[in-house]
Protein backbone atom coordinates (compact mmCIF):
# COMPACT_ATOMS: atom_id res chain seq x y z
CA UNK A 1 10.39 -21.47 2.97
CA UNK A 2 11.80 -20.50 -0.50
CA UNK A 3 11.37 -24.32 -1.62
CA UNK A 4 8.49 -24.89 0.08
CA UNK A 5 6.44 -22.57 -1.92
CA UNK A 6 7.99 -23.22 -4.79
CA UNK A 7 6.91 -26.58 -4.80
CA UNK A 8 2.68 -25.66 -3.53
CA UNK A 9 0.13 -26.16 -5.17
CA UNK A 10 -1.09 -22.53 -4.91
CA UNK A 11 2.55 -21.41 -6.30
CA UNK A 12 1.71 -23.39 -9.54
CA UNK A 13 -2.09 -21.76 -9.82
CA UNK A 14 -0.76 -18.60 -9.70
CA UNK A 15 1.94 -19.30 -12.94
CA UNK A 16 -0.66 -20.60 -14.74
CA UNK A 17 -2.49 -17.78 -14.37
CA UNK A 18 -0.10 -15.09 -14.64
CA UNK A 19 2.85 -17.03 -16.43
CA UNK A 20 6.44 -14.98 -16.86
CA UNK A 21 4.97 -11.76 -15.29
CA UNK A 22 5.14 -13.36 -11.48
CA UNK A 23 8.22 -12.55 -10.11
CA UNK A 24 7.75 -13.48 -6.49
CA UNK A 25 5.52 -13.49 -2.87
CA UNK A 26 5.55 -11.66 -0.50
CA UNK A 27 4.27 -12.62 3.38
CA UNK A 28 2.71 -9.81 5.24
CA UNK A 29 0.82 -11.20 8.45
CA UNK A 30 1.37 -12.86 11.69
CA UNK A 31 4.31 -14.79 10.75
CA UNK A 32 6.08 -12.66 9.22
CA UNK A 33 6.12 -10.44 12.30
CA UNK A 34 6.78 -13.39 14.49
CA UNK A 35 3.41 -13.44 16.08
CA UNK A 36 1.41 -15.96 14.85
CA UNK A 37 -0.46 -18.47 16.98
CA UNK A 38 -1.48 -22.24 16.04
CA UNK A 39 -4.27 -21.13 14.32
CA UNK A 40 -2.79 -18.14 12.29
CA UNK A 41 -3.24 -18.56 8.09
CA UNK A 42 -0.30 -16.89 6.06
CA UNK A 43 -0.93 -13.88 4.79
CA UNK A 44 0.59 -13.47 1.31
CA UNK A 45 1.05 -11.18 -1.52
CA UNK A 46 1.60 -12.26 -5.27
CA UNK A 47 4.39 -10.15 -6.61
CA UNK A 48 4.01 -9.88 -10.41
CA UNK A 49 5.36 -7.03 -13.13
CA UNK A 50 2.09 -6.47 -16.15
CA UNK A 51 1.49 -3.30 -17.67
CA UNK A 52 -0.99 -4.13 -20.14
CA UNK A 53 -3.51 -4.11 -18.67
CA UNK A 54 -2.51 -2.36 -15.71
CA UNK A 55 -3.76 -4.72 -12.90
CA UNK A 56 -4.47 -3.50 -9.33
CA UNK A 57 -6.12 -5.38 -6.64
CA UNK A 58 -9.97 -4.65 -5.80
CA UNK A 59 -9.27 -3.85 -2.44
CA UNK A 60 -9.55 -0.04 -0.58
CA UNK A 61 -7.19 2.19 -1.83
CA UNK A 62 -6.49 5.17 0.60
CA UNK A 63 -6.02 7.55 -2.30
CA UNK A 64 -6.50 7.37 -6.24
CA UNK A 65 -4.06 9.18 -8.81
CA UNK A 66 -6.68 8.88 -11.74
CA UNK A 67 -4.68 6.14 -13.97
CA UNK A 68 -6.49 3.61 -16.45
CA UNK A 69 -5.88 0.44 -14.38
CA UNK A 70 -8.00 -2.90 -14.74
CA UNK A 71 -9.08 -4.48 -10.89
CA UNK A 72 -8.39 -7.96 -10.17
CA UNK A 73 -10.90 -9.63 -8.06
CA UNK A 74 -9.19 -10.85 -4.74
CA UNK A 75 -11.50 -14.13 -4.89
CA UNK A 76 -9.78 -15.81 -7.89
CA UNK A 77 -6.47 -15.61 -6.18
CA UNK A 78 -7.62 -17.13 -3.40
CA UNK A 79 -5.78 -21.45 -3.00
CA UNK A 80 -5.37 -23.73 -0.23
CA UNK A 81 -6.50 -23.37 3.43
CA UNK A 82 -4.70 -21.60 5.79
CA UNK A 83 -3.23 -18.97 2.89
CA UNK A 84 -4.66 -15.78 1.69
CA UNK A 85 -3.51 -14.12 -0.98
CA UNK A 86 -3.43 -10.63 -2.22
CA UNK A 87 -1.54 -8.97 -5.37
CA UNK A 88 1.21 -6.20 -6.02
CA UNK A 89 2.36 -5.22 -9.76
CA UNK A 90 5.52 -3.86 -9.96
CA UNK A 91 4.41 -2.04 -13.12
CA UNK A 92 1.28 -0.07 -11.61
CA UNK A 93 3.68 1.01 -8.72
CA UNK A 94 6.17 2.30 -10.95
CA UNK A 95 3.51 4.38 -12.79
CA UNK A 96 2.61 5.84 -9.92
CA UNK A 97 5.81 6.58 -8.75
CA UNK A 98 5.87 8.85 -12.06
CA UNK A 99 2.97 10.85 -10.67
CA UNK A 100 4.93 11.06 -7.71
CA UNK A 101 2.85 9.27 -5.23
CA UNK A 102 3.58 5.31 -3.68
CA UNK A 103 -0.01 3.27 -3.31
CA UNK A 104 0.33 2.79 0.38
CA UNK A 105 -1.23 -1.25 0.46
CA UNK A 106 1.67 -1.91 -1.42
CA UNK A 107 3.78 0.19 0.03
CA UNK A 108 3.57 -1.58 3.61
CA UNK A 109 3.68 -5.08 1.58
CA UNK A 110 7.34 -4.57 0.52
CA UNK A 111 8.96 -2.67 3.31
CA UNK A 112 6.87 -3.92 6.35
CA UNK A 113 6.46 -7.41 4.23
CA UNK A 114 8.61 -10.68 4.24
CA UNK A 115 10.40 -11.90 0.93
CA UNK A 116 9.28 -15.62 0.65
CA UNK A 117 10.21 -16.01 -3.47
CA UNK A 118 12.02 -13.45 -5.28
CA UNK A 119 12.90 -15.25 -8.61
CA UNK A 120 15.50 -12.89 -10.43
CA UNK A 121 15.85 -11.07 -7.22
CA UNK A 122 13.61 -7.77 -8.76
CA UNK A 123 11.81 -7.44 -5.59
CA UNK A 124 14.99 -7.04 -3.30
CA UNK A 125 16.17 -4.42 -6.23
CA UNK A 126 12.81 -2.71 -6.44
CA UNK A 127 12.99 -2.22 -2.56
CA UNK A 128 16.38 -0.73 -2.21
CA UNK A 129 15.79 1.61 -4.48
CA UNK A 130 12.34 3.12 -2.93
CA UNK A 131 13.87 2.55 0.85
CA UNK A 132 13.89 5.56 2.74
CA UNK A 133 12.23 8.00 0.15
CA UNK A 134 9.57 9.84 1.60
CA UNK A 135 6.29 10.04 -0.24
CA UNK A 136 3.99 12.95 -0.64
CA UNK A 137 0.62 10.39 -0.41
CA UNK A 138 1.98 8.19 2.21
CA UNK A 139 1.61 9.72 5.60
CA UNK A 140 -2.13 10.89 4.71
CA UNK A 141 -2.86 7.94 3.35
CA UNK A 142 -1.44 5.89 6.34
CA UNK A 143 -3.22 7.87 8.70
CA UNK A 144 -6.53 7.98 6.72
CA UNK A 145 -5.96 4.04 6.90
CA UNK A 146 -5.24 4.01 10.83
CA UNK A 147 -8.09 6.62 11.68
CA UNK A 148 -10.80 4.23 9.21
CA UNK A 149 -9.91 1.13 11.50
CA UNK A 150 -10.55 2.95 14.76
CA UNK A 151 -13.19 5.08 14.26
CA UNK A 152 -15.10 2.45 11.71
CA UNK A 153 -13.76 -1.29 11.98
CA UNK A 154 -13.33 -1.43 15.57
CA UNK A 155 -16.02 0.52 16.35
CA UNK A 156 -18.74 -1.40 14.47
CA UNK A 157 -16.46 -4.47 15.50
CA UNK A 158 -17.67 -3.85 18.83
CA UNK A 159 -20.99 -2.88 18.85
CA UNK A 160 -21.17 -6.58 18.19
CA UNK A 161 -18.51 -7.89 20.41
CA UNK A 162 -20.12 -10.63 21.18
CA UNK A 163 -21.37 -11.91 18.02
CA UNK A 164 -18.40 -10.65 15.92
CA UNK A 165 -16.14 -13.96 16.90
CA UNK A 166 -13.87 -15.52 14.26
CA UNK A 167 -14.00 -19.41 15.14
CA UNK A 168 -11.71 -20.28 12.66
CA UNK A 169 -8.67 -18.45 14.13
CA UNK A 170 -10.30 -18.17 17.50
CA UNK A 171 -9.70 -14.59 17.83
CA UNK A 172 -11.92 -11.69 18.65
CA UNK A 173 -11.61 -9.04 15.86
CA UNK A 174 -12.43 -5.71 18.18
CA UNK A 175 -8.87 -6.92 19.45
CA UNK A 176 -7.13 -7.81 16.41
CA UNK A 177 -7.77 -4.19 14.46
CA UNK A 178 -7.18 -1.90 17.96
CA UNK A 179 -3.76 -3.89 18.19
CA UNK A 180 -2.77 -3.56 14.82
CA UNK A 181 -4.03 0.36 14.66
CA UNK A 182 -1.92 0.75 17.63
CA UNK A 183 1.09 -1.18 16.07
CA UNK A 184 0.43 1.11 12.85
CA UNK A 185 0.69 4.64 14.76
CA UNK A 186 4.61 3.49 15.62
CA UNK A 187 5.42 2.84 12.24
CA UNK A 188 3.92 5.87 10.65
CA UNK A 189 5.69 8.36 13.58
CA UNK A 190 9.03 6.40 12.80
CA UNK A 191 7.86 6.84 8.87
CA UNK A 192 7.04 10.54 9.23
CA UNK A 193 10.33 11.35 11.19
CA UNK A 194 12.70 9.01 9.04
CA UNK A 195 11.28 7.83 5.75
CA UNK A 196 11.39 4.04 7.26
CA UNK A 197 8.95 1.72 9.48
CA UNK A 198 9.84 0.07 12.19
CA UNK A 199 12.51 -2.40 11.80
CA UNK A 200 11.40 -4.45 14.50
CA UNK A 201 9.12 -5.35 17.47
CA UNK A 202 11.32 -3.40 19.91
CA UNK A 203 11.18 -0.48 17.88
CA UNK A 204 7.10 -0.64 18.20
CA UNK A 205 7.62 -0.89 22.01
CA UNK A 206 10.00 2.02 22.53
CA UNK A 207 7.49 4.38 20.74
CA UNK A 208 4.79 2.96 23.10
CA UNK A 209 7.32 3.57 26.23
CA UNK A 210 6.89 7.29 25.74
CA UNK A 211 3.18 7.18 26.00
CA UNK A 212 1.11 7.74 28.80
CA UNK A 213 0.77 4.61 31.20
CA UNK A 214 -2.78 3.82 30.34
CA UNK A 215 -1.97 3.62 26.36
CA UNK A 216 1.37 1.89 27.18
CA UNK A 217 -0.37 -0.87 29.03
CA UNK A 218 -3.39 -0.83 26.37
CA UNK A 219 -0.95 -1.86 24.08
CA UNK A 220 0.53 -4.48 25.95
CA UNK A 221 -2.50 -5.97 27.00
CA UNK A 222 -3.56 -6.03 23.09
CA UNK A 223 -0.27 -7.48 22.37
CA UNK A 224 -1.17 -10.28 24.31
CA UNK A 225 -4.37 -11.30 23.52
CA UNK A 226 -2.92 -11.69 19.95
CA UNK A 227 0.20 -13.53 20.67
CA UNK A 228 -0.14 -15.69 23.56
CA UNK A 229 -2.17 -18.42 22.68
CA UNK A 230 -3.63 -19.41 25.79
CA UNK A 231 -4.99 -15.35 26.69
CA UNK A 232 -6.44 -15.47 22.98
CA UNK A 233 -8.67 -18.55 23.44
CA UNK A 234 -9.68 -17.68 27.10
CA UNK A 235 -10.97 -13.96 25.86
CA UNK A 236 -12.76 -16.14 22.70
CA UNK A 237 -14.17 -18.60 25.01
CA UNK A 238 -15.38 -16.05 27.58
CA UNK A 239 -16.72 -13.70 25.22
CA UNK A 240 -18.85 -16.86 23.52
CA UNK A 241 -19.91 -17.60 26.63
CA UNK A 242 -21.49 -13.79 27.18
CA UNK A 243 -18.79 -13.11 29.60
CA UNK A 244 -19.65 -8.95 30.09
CA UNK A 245 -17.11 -8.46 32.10
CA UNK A 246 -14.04 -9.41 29.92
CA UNK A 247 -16.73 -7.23 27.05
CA UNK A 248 -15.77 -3.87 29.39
CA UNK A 249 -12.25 -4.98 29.32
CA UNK A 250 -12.23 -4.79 25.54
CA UNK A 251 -13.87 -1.77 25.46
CA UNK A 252 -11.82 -0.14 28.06
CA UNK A 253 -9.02 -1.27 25.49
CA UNK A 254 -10.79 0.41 22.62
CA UNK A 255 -11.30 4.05 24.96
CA UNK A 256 -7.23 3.74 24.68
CA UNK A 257 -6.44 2.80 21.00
CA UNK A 258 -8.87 5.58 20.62
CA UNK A 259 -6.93 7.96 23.09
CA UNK A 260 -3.85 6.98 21.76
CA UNK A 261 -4.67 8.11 18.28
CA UNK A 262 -6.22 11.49 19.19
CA UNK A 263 -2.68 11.80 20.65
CA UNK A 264 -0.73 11.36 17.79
CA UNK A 265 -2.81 13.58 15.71
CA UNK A 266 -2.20 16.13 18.23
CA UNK A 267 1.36 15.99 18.26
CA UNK A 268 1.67 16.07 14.49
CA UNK A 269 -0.20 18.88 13.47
């Protein structure tokens, strides 16, 4: 994978652009989770080290320490079909370290993330020497993140179920943000009780096997209409097709992503 990107065409846009100062890519979707379909695009984040000016990626930022920073619009990072790219500065992190706070997108990016290219190895030093350090910002930010994608994505997701399809990756995105809010409560419980996120997918399940039957088989059931291929395109094609019965199955699904979270802001008050 190293060589591969090395050698795309999106690798050498991205030098010209920002020359010395990138330092590597991250990958931070499907694949690097292990569950990515046919139709899954790579999900990557430019690595890169500028302080003047002090870039940071237009995208929504859970909380906001006040610094002089310039935004970088996502669009002009944006290369060949099938990748996505977003953008971490090692610099801008760093300065907020100093005010004692981690910005959580790029938080997630570098411990939850895959190392694809790491040219002087700065990314693999910058991570050991964050890993396992609690942060003030995190967990409110985390769960300000989790409780915006079920109480405003999915929701408005699925007041237009049937409309809101993605043909491209033949996925229904109601589905897509309850799984990964569910996904997300695991790794901020194992954040909040040990400074790290999960370090795998059987790590996710065991906090799910202490949950209440319902949410437990939620989960599952979300799990699956991600990764198996064949349930993802039958719930796209059925829901195209103004199938309302599998539309009360998704938003019998959504009643426990919802449930589930109420849970876990119980439990950690």
């Amino acid at each position: 994978m190293t060589v591969e990107m090395a050698e795309h065409d999106d690798w050498r846009m991205h030098q010209e652009r920002f020359g010395d100062a990138l330092i590597g890519l991250l990958e931070i979707g499907s694949f690097a989770r292990g569950e990515a379909v046919s139709l899954s695009d790579h999900d990557m984040r430019l690595v890169v080290d500028i302080a003047d000016p002090l870039l940071v990626l237009d995208e929504l930022r859970w909380s906001d320490d006040g610094q002089d920073i310039t935004l970088l619009d996502w669009r002009i990072l944006q290369g060949a079909s099938g990748y996505s790219y977003g953008f971490s500065n090692l610099a801008y992190i760093e300065a907020s370290i100093e005010q004692g706070r981690f910005p959580l997108n790029d938080h997630t990016a570098i411990y939850q993330g895959a190392i694809r290219l790491d040219l002087d190895k700065r990314i693999a030093a910058f991570r050991a020497k964050y890993i396992g350090r609690r942060f003030d910002n995190l967990f409110g930010d985390f769960a300000r993140q989790i409780d915006w994608r079920v109480n405003h994505r999915m929701t408005k997701e699925l007041s237009a179920l049937f409309q809101r399809l993605d043909r491209d990756k033949c996925s229904v995105p109601a589905t897509q943000t309850g799984y990964r809010a569910m996904r997300d409560m695991a790794h901020l419980d194992s954040y909040r009780r040990t400074g790290l996120y999960c370090a795998s997918a059987e790590e996710v399940d065991d906090y799910f096997s202490g949950q209440p039957k319902p949410i437990r088989d939620a989960f599952r059931r979300l799990w699956e209409l991600k990764v198996i291929e064949s349930e993802r395109s039958q719930l796209f094609a059925d829901l195209e097709a103004g199938n309302e019965a599998r539309g009360r199955e998704i938003d019998g699904l959504a009643t426990q992503v919802a449930e589930a979270w109420r849970l876990f802001q119980k439990a950690v008050r």
